[in-house]
Protein backbone atom coordinates (compact mmCIF):
# COMPACT_ATOMS: atom_id res chain seq x y z
CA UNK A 1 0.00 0.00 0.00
CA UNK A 2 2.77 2.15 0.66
CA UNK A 3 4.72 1.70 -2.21
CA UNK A 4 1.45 2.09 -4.55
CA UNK A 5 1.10 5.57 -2.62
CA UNK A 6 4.75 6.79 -3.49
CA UNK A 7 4.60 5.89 -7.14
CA UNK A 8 1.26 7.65 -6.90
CA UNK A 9 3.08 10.93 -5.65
CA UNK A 10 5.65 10.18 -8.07
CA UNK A 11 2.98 10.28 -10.74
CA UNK A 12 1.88 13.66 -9.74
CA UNK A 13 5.40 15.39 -9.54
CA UNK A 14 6.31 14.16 -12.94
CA UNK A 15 2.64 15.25 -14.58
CA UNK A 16 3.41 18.55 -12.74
CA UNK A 17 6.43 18.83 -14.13
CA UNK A 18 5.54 17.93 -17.85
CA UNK A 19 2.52 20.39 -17.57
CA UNK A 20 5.24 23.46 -16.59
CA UNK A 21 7.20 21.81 -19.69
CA UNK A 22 4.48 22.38 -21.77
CA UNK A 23 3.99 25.87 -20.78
CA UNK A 24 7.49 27.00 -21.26
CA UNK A 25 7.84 25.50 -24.27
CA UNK A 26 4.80 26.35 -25.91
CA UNK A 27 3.60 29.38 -24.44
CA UNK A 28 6.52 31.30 -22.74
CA UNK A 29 9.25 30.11 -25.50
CA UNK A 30 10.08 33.76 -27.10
CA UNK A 31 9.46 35.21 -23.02
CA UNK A 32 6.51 36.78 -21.75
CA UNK A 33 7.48 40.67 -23.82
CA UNK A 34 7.17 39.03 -27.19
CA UNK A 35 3.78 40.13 -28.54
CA UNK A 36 4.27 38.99 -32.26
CA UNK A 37 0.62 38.37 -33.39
CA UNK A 38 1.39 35.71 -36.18
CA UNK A 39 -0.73 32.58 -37.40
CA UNK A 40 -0.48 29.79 -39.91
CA UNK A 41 -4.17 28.63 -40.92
CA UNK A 42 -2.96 26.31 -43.53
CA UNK A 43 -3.19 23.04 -42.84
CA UNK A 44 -0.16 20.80 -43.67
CA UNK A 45 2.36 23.49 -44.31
CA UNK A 46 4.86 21.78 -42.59
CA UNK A 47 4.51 19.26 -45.98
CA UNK A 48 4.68 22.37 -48.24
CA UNK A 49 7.71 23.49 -46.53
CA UNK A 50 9.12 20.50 -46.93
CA UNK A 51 8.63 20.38 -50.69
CA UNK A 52 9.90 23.68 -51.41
CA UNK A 53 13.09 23.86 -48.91
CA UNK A 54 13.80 20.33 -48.41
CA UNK A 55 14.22 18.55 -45.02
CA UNK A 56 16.08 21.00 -42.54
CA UNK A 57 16.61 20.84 -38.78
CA UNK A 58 14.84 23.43 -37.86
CA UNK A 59 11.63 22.00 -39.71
CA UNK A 60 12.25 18.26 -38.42
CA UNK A 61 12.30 19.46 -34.87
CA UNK A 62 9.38 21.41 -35.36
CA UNK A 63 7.35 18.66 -36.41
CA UNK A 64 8.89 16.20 -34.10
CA UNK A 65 8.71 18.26 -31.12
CA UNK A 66 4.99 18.61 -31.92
CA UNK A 67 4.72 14.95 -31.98
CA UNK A 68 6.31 14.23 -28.92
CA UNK A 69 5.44 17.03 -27.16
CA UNK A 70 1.59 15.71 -26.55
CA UNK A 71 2.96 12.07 -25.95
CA UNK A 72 3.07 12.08 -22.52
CA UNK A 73 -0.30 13.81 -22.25
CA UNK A 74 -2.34 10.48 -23.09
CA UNK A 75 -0.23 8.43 -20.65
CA UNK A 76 -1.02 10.82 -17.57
CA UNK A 77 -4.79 11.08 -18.88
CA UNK A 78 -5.28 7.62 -18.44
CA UNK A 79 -3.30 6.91 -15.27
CA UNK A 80 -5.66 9.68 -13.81
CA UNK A 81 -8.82 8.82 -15.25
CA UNK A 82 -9.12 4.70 -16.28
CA UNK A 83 -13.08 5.49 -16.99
CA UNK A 84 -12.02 7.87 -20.58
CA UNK A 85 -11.91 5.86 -23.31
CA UNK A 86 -10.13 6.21 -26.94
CA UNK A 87 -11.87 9.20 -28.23
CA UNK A 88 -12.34 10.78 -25.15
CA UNK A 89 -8.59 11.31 -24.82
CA UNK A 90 -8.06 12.27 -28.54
CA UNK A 91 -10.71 14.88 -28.15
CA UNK A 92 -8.50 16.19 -24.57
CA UNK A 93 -5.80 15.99 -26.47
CA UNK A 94 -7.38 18.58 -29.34
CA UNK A 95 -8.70 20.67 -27.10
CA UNK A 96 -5.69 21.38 -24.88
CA UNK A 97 -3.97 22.19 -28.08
CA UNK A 98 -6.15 23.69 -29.43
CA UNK A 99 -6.30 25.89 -26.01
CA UNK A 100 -2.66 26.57 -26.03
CA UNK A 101 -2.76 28.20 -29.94
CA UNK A 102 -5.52 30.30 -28.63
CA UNK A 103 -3.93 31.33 -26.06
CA UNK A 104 -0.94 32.01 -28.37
CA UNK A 105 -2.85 33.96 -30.72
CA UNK A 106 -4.81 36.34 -28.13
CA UNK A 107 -1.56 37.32 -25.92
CA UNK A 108 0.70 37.43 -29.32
CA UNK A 109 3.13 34.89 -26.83
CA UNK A 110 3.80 32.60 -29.91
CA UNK A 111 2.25 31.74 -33.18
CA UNK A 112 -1.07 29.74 -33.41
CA UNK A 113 -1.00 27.22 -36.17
CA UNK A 114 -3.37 24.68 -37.37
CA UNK A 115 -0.58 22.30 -37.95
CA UNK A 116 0.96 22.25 -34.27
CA UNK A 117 -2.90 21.03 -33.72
CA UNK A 118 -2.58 18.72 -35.91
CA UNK A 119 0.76 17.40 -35.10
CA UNK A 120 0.07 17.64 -31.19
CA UNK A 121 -2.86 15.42 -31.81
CA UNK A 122 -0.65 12.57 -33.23
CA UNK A 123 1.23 13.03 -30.40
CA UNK A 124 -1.84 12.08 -27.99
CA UNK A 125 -2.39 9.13 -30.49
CA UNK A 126 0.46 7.68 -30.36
CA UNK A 127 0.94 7.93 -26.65
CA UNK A 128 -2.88 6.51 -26.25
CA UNK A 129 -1.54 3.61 -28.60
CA UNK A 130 1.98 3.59 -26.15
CA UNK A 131 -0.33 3.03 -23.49
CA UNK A 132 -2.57 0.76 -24.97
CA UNK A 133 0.28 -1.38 -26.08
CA UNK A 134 2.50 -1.53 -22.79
CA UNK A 135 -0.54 -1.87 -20.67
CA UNK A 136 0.75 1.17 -18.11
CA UNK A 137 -2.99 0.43 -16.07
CA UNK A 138 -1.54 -2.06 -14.84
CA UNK A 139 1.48 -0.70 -13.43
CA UNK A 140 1.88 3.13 -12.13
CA UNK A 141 5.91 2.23 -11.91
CA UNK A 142 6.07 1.58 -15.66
CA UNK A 143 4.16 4.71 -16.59
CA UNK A 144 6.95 6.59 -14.19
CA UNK A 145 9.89 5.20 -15.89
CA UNK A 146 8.44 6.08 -19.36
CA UNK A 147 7.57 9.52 -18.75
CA UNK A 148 10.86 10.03 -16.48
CA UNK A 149 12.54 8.86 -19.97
CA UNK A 150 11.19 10.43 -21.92
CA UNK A 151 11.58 13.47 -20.40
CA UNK A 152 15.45 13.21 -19.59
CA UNK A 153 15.07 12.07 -23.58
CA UNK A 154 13.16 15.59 -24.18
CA UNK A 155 15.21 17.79 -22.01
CA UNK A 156 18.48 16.06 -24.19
CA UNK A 157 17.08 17.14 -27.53
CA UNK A 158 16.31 20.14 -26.70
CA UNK A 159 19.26 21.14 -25.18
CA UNK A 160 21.30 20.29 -27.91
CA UNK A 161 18.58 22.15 -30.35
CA UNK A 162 18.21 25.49 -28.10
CA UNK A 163 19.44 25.24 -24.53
CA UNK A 164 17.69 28.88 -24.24
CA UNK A 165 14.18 27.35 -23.74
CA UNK A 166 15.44 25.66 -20.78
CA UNK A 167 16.10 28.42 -18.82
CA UNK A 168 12.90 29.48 -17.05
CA UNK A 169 12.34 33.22 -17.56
């Protein structure tokens, strides 16, 4: 009983954690005094961009980073709440996007675009399908190491990409 309650805690610190991830690096990534009011409502641009320039870096880890960035976000939905099904946590995962481009677009804090929607929404899919796969119900220690992981894996990549979004503020 006791160990079920301290990977429980455990559970919450590293959801806390992610969640102030996903606010630096989505929201607060150019600092709070950057009030650029820019938007992409072109869907797949990111393929179009591709096309025209080629694979770069700075495009890969922009689609990537998407991707992964909304990973976790399934795997801490359903270790919270084992009653939401499938489309339940797709539709969470939409709408938290979604809510994080608004909030983008009405502060001028970063760029809304239709694509990181898109994108962050494979990223919930494929960590429902993670989770689906690997059976983490079962065990709250296995959902710790993966989202532990893949954070240290996160934190890694970004460093090496631009250590300046790790520095809070």
């Amino acid at each position: 009983m006791m160990k079920k309650r301290i990977l429980s805690i455990i559970l919450m610190i590293c959801s806390f954690v992610y969640f102030l991830f996903l606010l630096r690096i989505i929201i607060f990534k150019n600092g709070i005094n950057s009030y650029a009011y820019n938007y992409n409502l072109h869907f797949f641009d990111f393929i179009n961009q591709w096309n025209n320039r080629g694979i770069d870096m700075t495009l890969l880890v922009n689609v990537l980073g998407n991707i992964m960035l909304f990973v976790p976000l399934s795997i801490i939905l359903l270790n919270y709440c084992k009653c939401l099904n499938n489309i339940n946590i797709i539709f969470i995962n939409f709408f938290t996007s979604l809510s994080f481009e608004l909030i983008q677009l009405s502060t001028g804090w970063g760029t809304f675009d239709v694509d990181d929607i898109l994108l962050n929404t494979i990223g919930g899919i494929i960590g429902l399908i993670i989770y689906r796969l690997f059976n983490f119900k079962q065990n709250n220690f296995t959902s710790i190491i993966f989202l532990i992981n893949f954070g240290i894996i996160g934190y890694i990549s970004l460093y090496t990409y631009k250590p300046s979004l790790l520095l809070f503020f």
